[in-house]
Protein backbone atom coordinates (compact mmCIF):
# COMPACT_ATOMS: atom_id res chain seq x y z
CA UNK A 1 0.00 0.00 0.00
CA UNK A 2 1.35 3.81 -1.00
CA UNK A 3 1.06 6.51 1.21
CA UNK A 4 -1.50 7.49 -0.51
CA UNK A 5 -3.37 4.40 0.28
CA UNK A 6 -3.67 3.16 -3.50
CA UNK A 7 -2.17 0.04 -4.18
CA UNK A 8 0.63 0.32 -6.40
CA UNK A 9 -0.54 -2.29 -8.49
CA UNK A 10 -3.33 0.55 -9.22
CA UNK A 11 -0.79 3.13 -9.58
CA UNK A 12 1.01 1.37 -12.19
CA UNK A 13 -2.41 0.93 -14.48
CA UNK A 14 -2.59 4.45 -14.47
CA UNK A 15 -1.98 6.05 -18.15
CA UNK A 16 0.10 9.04 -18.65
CA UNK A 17 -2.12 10.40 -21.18
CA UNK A 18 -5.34 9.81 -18.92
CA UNK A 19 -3.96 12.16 -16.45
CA UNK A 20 -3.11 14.75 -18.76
CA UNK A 21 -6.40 15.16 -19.77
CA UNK A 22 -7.42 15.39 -16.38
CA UNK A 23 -5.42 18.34 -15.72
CA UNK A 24 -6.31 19.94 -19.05
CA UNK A 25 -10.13 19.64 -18.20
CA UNK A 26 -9.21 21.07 -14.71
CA UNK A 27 -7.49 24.28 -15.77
CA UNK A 28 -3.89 22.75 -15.20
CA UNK A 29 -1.49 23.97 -18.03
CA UNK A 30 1.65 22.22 -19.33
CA UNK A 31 5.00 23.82 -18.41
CA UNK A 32 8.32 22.34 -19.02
CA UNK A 33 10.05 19.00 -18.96
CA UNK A 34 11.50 17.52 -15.90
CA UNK A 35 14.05 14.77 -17.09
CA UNK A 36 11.44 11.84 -17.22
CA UNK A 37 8.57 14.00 -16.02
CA UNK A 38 6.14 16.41 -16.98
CA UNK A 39 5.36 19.65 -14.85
CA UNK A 40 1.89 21.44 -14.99
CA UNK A 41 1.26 24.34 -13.76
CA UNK A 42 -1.98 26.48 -12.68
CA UNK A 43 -3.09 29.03 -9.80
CA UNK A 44 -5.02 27.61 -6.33
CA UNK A 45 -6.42 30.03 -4.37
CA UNK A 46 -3.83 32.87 -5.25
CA UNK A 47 -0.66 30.51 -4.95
CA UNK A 48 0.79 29.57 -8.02
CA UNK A 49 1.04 25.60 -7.86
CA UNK A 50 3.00 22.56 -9.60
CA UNK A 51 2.99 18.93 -9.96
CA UNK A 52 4.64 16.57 -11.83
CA UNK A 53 3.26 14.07 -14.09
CA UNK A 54 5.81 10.82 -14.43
CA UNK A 55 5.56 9.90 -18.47
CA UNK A 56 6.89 6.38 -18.96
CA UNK A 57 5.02 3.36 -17.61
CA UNK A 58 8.21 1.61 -16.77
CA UNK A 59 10.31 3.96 -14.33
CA UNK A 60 11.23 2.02 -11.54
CA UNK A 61 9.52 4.92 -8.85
CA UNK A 62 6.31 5.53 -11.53
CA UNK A 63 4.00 4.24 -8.91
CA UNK A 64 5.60 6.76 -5.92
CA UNK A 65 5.79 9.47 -8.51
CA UNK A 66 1.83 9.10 -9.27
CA UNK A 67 0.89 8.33 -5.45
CA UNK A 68 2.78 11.70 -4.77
CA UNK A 69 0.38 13.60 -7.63
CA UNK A 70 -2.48 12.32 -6.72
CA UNK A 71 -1.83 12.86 -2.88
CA UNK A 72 -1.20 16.82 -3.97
CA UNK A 73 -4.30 16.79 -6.44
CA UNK A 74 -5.96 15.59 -3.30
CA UNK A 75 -5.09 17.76 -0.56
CA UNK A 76 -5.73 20.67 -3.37
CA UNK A 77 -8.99 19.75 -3.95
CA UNK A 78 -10.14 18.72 -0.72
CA UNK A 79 -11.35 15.00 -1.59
CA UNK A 80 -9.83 11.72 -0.55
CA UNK A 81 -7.21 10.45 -2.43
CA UNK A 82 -8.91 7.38 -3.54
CA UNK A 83 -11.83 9.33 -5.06
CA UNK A 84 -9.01 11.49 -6.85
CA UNK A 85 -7.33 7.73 -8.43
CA UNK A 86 -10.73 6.52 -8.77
CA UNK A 87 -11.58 9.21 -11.38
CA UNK A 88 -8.35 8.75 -13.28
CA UNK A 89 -8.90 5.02 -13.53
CA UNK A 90 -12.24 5.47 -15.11
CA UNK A 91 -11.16 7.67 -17.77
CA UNK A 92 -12.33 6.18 -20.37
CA UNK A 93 -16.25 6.21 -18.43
CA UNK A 94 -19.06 8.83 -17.73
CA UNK A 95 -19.98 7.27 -14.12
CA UNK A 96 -23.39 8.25 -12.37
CA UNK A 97 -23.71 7.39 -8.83
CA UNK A 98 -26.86 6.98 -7.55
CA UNK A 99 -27.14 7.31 -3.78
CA UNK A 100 -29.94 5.82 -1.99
CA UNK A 101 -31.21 6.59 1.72
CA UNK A 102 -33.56 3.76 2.73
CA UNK A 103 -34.13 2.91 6.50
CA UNK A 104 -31.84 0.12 6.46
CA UNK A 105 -28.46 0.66 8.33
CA UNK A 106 -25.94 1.88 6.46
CA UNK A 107 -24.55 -0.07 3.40
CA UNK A 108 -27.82 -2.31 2.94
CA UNK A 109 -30.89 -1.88 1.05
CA UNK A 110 -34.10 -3.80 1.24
CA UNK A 111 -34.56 -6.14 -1.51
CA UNK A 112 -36.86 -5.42 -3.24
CA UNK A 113 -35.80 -1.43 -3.22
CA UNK A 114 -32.63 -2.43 -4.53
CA UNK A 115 -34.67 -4.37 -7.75
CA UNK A 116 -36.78 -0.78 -8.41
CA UNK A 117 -33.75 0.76 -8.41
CA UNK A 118 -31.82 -1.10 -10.65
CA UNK A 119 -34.17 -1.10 -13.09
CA UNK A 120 -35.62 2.53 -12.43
CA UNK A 121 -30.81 2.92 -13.26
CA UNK A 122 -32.06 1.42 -16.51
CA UNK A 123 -35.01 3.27 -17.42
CA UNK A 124 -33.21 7.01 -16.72
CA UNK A 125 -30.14 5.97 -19.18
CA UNK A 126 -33.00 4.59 -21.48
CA UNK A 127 -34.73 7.67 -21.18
CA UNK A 128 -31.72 10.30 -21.76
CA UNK A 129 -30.73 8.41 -24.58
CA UNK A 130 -34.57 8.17 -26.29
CA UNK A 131 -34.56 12.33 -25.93
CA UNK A 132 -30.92 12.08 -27.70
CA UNK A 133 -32.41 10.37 -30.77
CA UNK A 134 -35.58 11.45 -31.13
CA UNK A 135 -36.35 15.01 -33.03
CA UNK A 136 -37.92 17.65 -30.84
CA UNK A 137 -39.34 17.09 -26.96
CA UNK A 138 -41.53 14.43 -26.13
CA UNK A 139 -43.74 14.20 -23.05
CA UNK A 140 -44.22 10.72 -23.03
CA UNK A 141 -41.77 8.11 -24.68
CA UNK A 142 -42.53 5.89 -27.88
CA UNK A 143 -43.37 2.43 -26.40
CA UNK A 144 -40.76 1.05 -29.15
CA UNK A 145 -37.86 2.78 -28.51
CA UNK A 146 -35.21 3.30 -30.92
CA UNK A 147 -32.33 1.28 -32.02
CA UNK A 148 -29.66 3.17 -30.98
CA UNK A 149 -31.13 4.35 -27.25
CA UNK A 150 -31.23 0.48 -27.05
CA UNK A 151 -27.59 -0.21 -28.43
CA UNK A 152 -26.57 2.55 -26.03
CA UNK A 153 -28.65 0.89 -22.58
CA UNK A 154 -27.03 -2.31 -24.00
CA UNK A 155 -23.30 -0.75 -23.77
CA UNK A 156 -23.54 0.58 -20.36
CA UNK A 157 -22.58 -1.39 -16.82
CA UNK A 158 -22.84 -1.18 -13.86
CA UNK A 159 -20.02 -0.84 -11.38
CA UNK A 160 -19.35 -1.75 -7.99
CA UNK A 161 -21.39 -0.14 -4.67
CA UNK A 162 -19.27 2.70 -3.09
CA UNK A 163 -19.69 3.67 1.03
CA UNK A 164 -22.44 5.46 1.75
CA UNK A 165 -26.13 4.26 2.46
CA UNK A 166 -26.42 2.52 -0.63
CA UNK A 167 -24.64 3.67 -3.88
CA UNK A 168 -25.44 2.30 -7.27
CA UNK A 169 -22.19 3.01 -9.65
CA UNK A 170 -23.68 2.97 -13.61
CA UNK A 171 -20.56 3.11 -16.39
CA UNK A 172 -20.99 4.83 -19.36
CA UNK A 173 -17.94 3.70 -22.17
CA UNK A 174 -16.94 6.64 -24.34
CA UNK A 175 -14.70 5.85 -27.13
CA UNK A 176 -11.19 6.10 -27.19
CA UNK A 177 -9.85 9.36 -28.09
CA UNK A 178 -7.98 8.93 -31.53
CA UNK A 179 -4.41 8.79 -30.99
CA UNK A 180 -2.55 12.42 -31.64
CA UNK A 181 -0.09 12.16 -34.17
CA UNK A 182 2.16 14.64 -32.54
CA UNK A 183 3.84 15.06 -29.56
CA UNK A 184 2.22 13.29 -26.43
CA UNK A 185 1.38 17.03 -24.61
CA UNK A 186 0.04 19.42 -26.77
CA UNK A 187 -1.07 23.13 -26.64
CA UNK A 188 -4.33 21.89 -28.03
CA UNK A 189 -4.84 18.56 -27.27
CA UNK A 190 -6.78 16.57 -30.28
CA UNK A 191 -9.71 15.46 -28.34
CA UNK A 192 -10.69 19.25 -27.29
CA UNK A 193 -11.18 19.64 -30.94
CA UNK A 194 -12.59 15.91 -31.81
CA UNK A 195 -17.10 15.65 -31.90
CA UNK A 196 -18.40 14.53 -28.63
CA UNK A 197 -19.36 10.90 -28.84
CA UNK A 198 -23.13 9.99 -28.69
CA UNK A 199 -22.24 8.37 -24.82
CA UNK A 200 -21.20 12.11 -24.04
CA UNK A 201 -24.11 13.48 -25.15
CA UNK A 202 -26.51 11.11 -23.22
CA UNK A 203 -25.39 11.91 -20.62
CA UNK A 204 -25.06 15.72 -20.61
CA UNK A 205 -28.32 15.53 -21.45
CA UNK A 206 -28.76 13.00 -18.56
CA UNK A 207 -27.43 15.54 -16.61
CA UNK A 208 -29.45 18.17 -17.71
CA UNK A 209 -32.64 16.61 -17.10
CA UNK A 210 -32.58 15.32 -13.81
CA UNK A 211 -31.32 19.12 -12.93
CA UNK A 212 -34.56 20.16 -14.96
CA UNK A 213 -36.78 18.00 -12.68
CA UNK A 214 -35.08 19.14 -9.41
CA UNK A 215 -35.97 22.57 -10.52
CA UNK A 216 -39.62 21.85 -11.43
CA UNK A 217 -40.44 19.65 -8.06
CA UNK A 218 -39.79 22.65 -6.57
CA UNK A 219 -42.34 24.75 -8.75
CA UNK A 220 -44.77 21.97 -8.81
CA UNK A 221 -45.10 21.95 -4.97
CA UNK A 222 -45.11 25.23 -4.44
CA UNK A 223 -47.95 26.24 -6.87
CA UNK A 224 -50.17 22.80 -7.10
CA UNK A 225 -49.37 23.03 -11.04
CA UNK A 226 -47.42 20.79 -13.29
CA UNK A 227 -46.56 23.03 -15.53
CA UNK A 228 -43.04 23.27 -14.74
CA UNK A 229 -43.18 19.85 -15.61
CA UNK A 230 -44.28 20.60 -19.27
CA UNK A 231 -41.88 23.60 -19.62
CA UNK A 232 -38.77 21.27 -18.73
CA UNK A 233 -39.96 18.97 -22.02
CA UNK A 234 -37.31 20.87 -24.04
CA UNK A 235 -34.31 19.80 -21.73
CA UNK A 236 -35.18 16.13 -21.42
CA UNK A 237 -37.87 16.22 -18.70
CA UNK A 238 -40.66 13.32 -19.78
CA UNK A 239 -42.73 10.62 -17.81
CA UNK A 240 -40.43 7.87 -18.51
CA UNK A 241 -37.44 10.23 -16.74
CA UNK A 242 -39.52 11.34 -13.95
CA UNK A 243 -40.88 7.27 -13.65
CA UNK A 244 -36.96 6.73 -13.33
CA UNK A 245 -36.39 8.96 -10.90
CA UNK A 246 -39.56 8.43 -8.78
CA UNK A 247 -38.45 4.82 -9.02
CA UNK A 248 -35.06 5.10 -7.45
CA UNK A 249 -36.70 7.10 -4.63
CA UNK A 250 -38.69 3.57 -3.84
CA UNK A 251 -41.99 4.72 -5.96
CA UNK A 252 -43.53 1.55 -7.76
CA UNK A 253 -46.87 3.30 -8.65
CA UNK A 254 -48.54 1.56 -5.98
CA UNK A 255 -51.15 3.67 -3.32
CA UNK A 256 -48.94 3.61 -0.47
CA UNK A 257 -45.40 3.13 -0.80
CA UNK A 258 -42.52 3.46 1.51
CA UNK A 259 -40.14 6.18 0.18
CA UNK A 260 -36.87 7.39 0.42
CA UNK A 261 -34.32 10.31 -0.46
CA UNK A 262 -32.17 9.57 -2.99
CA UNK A 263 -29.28 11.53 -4.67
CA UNK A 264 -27.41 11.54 -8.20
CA UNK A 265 -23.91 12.98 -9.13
CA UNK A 266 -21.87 12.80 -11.91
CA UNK A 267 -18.25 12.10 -12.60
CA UNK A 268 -16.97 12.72 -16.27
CA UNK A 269 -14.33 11.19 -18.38
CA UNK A 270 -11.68 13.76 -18.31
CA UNK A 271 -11.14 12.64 -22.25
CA UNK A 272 -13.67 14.52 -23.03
CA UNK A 273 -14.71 18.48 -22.55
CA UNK A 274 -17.45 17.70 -19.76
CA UNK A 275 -20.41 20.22 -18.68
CA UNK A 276 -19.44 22.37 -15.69
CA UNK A 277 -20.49 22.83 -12.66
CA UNK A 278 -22.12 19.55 -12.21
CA UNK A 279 -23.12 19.45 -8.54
CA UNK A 280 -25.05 16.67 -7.51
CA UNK A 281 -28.88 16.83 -7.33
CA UNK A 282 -30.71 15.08 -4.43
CA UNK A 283 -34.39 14.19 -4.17
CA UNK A 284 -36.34 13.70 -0.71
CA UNK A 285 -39.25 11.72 -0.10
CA UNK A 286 -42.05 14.14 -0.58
CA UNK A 287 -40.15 14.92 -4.32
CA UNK A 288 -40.62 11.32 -5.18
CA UNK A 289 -44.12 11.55 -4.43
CA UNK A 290 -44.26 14.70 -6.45
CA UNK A 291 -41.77 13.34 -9.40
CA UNK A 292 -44.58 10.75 -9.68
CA UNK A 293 -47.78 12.80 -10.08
CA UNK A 294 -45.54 14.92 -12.56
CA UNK A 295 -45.10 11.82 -14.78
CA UNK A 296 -48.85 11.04 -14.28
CA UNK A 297 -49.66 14.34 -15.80
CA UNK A 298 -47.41 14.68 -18.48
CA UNK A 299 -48.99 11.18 -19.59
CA UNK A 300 -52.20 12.39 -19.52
CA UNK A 301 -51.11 15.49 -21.94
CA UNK A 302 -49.51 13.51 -23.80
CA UNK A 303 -51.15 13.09 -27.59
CA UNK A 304 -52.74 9.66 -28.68
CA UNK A 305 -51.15 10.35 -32.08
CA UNK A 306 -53.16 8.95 -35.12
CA UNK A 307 -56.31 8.94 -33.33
CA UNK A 308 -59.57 8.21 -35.33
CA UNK A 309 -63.32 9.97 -34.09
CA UNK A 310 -66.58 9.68 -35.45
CA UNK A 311 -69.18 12.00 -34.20
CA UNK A 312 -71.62 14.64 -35.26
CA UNK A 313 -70.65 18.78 -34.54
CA UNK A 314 -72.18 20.55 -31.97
CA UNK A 315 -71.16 23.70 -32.11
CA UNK A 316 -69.11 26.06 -34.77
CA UNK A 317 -67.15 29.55 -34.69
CA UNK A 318 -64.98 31.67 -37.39
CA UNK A 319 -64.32 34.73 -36.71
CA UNK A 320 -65.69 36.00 -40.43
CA UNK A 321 -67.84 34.21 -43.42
CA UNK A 322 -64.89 32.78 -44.89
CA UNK A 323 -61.53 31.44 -43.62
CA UNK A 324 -60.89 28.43 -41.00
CA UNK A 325 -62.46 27.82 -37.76
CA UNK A 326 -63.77 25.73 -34.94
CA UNK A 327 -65.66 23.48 -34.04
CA UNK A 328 -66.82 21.20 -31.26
CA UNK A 329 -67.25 17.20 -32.02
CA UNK A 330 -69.18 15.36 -29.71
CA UNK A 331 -67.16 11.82 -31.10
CA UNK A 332 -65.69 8.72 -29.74
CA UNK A 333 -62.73 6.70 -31.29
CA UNK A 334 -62.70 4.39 -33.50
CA UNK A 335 -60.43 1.04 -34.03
CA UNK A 336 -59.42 -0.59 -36.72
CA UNK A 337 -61.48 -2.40 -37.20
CA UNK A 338 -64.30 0.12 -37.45
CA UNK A 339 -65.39 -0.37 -34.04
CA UNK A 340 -66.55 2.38 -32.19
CA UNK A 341 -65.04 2.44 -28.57
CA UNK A 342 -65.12 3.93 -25.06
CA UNK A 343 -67.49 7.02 -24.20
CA UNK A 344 -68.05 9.93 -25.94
CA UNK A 345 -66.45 12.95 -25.55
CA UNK A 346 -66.05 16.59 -26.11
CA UNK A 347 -63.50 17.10 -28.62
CA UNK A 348 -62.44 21.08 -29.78
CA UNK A 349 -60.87 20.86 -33.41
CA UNK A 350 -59.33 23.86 -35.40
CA UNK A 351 -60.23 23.71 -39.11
CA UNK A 352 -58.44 24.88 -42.47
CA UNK A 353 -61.44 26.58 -44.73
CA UNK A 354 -62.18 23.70 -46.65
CA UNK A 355 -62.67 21.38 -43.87
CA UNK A 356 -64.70 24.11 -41.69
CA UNK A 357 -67.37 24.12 -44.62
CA UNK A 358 -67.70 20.65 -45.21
CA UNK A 359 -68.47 20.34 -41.10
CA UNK A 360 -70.84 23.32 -41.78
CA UNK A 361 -73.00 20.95 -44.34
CA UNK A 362 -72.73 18.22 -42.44
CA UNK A 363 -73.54 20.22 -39.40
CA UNK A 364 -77.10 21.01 -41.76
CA UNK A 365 -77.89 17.63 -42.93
CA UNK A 366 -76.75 16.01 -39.62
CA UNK A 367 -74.29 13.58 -41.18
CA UNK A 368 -71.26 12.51 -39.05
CA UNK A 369 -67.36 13.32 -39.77
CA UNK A 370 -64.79 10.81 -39.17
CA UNK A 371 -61.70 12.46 -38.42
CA UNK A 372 -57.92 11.30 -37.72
CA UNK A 373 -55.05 13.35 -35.95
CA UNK A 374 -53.41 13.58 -32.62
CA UNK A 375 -56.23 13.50 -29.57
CA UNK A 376 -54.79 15.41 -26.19
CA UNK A 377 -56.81 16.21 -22.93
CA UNK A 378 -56.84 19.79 -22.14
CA UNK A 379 -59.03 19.79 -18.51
CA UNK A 380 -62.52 18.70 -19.03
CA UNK A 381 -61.97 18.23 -22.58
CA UNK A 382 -60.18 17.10 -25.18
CA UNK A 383 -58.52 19.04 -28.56
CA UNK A 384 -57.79 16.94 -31.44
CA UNK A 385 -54.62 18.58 -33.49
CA UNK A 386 -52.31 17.82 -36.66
CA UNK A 387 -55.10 16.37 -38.56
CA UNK A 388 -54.12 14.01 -41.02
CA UNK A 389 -57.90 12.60 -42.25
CA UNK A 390 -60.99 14.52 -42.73
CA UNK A 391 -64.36 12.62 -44.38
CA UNK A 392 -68.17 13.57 -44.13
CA UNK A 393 -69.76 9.94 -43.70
């Protein structure tokens, strides 16, 4: 064990180049050469400050020489050096670690807690990468999710439990930087200047979201409104996410279940630019509850997209003689099949001219209209939008 308390064995794993980009992404700056060494430079709290990176793999003192960086990089930043290695030996990951607080004694979780989690670990990655792929903000997920969100679930891991209550470690592989063709350290090093990887961009947007629905449990609880819930669609807030989240807080959808506050935080693979500022967001019980009823109203605005009605109008308003308008359908849908189904309801639909006159004689000769588009609930009604089929039966 090094005086660090890193095995050297661990030391010795450690890649020059990994730490470099560590100190890049942490504002250190390359100075000179130091024999078999390289010494970086920046300013810490008004003092300037150096340390020296060892460069080959096979000095006899390379361990000692990293177990003295890492103990400096340590004490500098105020963390243990163990979390310090641990970041430099997953350099080539995007970790999340998910921190649970059940009322279990520290280090345990009950059983099946531990199951919702996992799978709730699943469902967020699932649901960061869906809102990577798919174009534009969705409330509520596709039930058959895409290809590559699926490839991308597929590829991550997860790693092993850290101290704590209980800590879930998921691993996120980036790809390997592509090898510079120059010298080793470099003014510009090539992967500042290389496109972020799809793995990186899951889960900055990851990140993003679950910041996004800390900020709108807040709103939602102090106004009674889910709205902040809808406004957060365009930075990855959906059901599915806040299902995730709600689910690693202990919520299974069921009337009365025992919850618990939960945490996430991020650690990013220094060989890539990562977000900043990244603190880690924490959830208590009452936000699970809360992250819950916000994914049970997002579902319920939510679209049924390529809806089909059948119904007679009730009521119709343009604001002049000519031009499009509204009406009111008093409809119910239709399968397949031709089957009509459920109960009928109030349905507002906005009209291009054409479409408003044909409902006008219909409307006269009480015929019904069969329509198709997108059906939404808006309060005690519903609006059907994007209409895609329009027929006077």
């Amino acid at each position: 064990m090094t005086a660090v308390g890193v095995p050297e064995r661990e030391l010795e794993r450690l890649r020059p180049r990994d730490v470099e980009r560590y100190l890049y992404q942490r504002g250190w700056r390359r100075g000179g050469r130091v024999r078999y060494s390289a010494r970086w430079e920046r300013e810490w709290d008004g003092r300037p400050r150096r340390v020296l990176l060892p460069l080959d793999r096979e000095l006899a003192d390379y361990a000692d020489r990293m177990a003295d960086l890492i103990g400096t990089l340590a004490e500098l930043e105020g963390r243990p050096p163990a979390a310090v290695h641990q970041d430099l030996a997953l350099s080539g990951l995007d970790v999340q670690y998910i921190r649970t607080m059940p009322r279990t004694p520290s280090g345990t979780i009950p059983v099946q807690a531990a199951v919702l989690a996992v799978t709730s670990a699943r469902d967020l990655l699932m649901a960061a990468a869906c809102d990577t792929v798919l174009d534009g903000p969705r409330l509520v997920h596709p039930r058959r999710k895409p290809q590559r969100a699926k490839d991308f679930v597929d590829s991550a891991r997860f790693g092993p439990s850290a101290p704590g209550s209980y800590v879930f470690q998921v691993q996120v592989p980036l790809p390997e930087a592509a090898a510079s063709q120059g010298h080793l350290f470099e003014d510009e090093p090539e992967w500042d200047m290389a496109p972020e990887p799809f793995a990186r961009k899951v889960s900055s947007r990851m990140y993003g979201a679950v910041s996004a629905a800390r900020w709108a449990v807040g709103l939602a609880d102090s106004r009674d409104d889910s709205a902040p819930f809808v406004a957060g669609a365009r930075v990855g807030i959906s059901a599915d996410l806040c299902e995730a989240l709600a689910g690693m807080g202990g919520h299974d959808g069921r009337d009365s279940p025992t919850l618990h506050g939960f945490s996430l935080s991020f650690a990013w693979s220094p060989a890539w630019p990562a977000p900043a500022d990244t603190h880690p967001v924490s959830f208590s019980p009452r936000d699970v509850q809360i992250l819950r009823e916000g994914a049970q109203d997002l579902r319920r605005q939510e679209p049924e997209r390529g809806v089909t009605i059948v119904g007679r109008t009730t009521k119709l308003k343009r604001a002049a003689d000519i031009g499009p308008g509204d009406v009111t359908v008093v409809a119910r849908l239709m399968r397949e099949n031709g089957d009509l189904v459920g109960q009928e309801r109030q349905i507002h639909i906005h009209l291009t001219e054409a479409e408003y006159d044909r409902a006008t004689d219909a409307h006269r000769d009480r015929r019904d209209l069969r329509i198709e588009g997108d059906l939404t609930r808006r309060g005690n009604y519903h609006e059907l939008s994007r209409i895609t089929g329009f027929d006077v039966l």
